[in-house]
Protein backbone atom coordinates (compact mmCIF):
# COMPACT_ATOMS: atom_id res chain seq x y z
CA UNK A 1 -22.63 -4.89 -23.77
CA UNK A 2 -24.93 -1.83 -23.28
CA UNK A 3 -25.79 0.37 -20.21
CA UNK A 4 -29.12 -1.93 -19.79
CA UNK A 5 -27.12 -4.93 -19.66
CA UNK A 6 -24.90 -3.72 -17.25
CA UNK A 7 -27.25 -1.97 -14.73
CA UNK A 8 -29.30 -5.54 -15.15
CA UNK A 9 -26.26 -7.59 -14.34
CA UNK A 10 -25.46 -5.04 -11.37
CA UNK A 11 -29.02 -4.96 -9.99
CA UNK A 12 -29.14 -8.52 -9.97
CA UNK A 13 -25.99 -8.92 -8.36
CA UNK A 14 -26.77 -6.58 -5.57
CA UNK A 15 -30.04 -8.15 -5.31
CA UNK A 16 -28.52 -11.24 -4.86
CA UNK A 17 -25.81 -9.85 -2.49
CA UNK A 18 -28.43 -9.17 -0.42
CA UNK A 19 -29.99 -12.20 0.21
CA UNK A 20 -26.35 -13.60 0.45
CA UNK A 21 -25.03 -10.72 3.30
CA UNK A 22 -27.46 -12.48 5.74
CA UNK A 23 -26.40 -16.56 5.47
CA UNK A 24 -22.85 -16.22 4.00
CA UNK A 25 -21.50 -11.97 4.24
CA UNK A 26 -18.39 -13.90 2.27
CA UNK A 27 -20.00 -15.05 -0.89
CA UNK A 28 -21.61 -11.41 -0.68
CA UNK A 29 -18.43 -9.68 -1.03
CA UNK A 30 -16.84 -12.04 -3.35
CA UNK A 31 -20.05 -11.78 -5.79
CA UNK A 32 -19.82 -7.97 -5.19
CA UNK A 33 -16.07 -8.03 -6.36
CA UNK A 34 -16.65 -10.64 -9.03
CA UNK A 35 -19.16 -9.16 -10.25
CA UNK A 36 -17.92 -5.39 -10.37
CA UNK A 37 -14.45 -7.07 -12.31
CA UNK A 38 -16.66 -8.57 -14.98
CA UNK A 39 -18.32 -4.69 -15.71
CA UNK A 40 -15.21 -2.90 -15.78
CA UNK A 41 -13.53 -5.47 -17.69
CA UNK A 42 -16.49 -5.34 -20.55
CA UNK A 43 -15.65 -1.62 -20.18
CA UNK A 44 -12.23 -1.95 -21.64
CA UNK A 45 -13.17 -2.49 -25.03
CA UNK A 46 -15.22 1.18 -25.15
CA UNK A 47 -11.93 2.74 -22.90
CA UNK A 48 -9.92 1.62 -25.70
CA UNK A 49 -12.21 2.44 -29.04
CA UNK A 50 -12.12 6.07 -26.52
CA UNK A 51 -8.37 6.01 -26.82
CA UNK A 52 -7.79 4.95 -30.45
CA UNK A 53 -10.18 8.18 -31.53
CA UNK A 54 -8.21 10.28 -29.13
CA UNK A 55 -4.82 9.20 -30.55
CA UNK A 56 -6.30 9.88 -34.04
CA UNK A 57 -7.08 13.51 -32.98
CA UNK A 58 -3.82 14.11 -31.39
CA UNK A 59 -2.16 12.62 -35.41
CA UNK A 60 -4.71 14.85 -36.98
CA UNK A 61 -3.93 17.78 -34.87
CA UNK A 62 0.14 17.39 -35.02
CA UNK A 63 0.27 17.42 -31.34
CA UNK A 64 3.44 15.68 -29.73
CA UNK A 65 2.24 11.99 -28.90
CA UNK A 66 4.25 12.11 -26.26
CA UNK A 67 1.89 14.39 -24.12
CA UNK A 68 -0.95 12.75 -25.79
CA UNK A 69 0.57 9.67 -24.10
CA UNK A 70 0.86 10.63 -20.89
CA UNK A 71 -2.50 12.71 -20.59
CA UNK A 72 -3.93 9.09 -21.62
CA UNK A 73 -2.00 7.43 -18.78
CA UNK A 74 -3.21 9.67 -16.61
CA UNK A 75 -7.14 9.04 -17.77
CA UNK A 76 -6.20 5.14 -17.23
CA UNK A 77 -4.76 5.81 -13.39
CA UNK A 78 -7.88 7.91 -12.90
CA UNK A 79 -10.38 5.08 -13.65
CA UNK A 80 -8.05 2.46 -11.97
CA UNK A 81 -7.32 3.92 -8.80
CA UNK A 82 -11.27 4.91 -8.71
CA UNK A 83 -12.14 1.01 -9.55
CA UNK A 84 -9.85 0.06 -6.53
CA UNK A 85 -11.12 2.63 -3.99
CA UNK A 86 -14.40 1.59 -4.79
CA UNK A 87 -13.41 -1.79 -4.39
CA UNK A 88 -12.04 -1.14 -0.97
CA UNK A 89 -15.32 0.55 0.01
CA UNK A 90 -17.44 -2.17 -0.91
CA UNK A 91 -15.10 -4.14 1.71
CA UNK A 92 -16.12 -1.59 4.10
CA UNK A 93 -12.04 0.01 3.85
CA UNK A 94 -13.07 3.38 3.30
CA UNK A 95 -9.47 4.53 4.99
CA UNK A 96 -7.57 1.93 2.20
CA UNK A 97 -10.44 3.31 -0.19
CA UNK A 98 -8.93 7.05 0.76
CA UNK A 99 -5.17 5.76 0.26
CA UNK A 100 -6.02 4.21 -2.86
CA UNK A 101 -6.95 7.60 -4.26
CA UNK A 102 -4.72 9.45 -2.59
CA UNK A 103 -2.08 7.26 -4.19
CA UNK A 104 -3.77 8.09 -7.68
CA UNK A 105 -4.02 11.80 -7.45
CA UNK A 106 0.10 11.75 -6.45
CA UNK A 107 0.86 9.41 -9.46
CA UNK A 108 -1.37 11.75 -11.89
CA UNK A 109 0.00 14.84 -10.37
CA UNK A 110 4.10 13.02 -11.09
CA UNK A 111 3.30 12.65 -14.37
CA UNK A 112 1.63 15.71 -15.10
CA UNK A 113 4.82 17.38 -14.77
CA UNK A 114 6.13 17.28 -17.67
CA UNK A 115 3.31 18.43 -19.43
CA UNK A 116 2.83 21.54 -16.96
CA UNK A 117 6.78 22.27 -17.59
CA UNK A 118 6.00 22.86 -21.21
CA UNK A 119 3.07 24.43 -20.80
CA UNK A 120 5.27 26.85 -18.88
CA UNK A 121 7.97 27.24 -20.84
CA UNK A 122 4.95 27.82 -24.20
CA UNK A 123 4.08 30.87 -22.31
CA UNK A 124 7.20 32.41 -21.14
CA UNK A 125 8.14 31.83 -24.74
CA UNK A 126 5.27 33.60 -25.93
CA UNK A 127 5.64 36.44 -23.45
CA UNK A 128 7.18 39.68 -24.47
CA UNK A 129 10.25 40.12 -22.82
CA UNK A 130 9.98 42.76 -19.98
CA UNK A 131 12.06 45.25 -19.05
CA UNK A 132 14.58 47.07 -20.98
CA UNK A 133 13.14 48.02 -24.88
């Protein structure tokens, strides 16, 4: 599905929200949610084909998969926790909508840590040793 099929599909639907909000606020939300499920799930096909190249450059490039891995997981709890705070907002949660994220930034900043540890320990190794010569 292309970008004009899925701004048509999300036009429509808040179109359509719209008239709904008035006689049944319910149906509104629920087509809202539907509606923005369907778009991110066509999404995961390009997420993936995203991934798959980036997982080719990381072979090509001999860099540890590991890191490659988790800096992947991290893109993936990104979008997720941004779907769901979205999601909350739509609700009219914006304080869930701000936990949401808030749990996303602490799970990306866990799992980061291993990755900033040996970025770390790259550069001390790299360092000339000071002091003493």
């Amino acid at each position: 599905m292309d970008i004009i099929q899925i701004v048509g599909i999300g036009l429509a639907a808040t179109f359509l929200a719209l008239l709904l909000k008035e006689k049944s606020p319910v149906f509104a939300s629920l087509l809202t949610l539907v509606v923005g499920t369907l778009i991110f799930i066509t999404l995961v096909d390009q997420i993936k084909l995203v991934m798959d190249m980036l997982r080719q450059i990381a072979v090509t490039a001999h860099l540890n998969t590991i890191y490659v891995a988790t800096v992947l997981k991290i893109i993936g709890i990104a979008y997720i926790a941004e779907f769901g705070a979205q999601i909350a907002k739509d609700g009219g949660q914006a304080n869930l909508a701000g936990k949401i994220e808030m749990a996303g930034k602490v799970i990306i900043l866990v799992m980061a840590i291993p990755i900033l540890t040996a970025i770390v320990e790259t550069v001390l190794q790299l360092m000339p040793q000071m002091g003493g010569g």
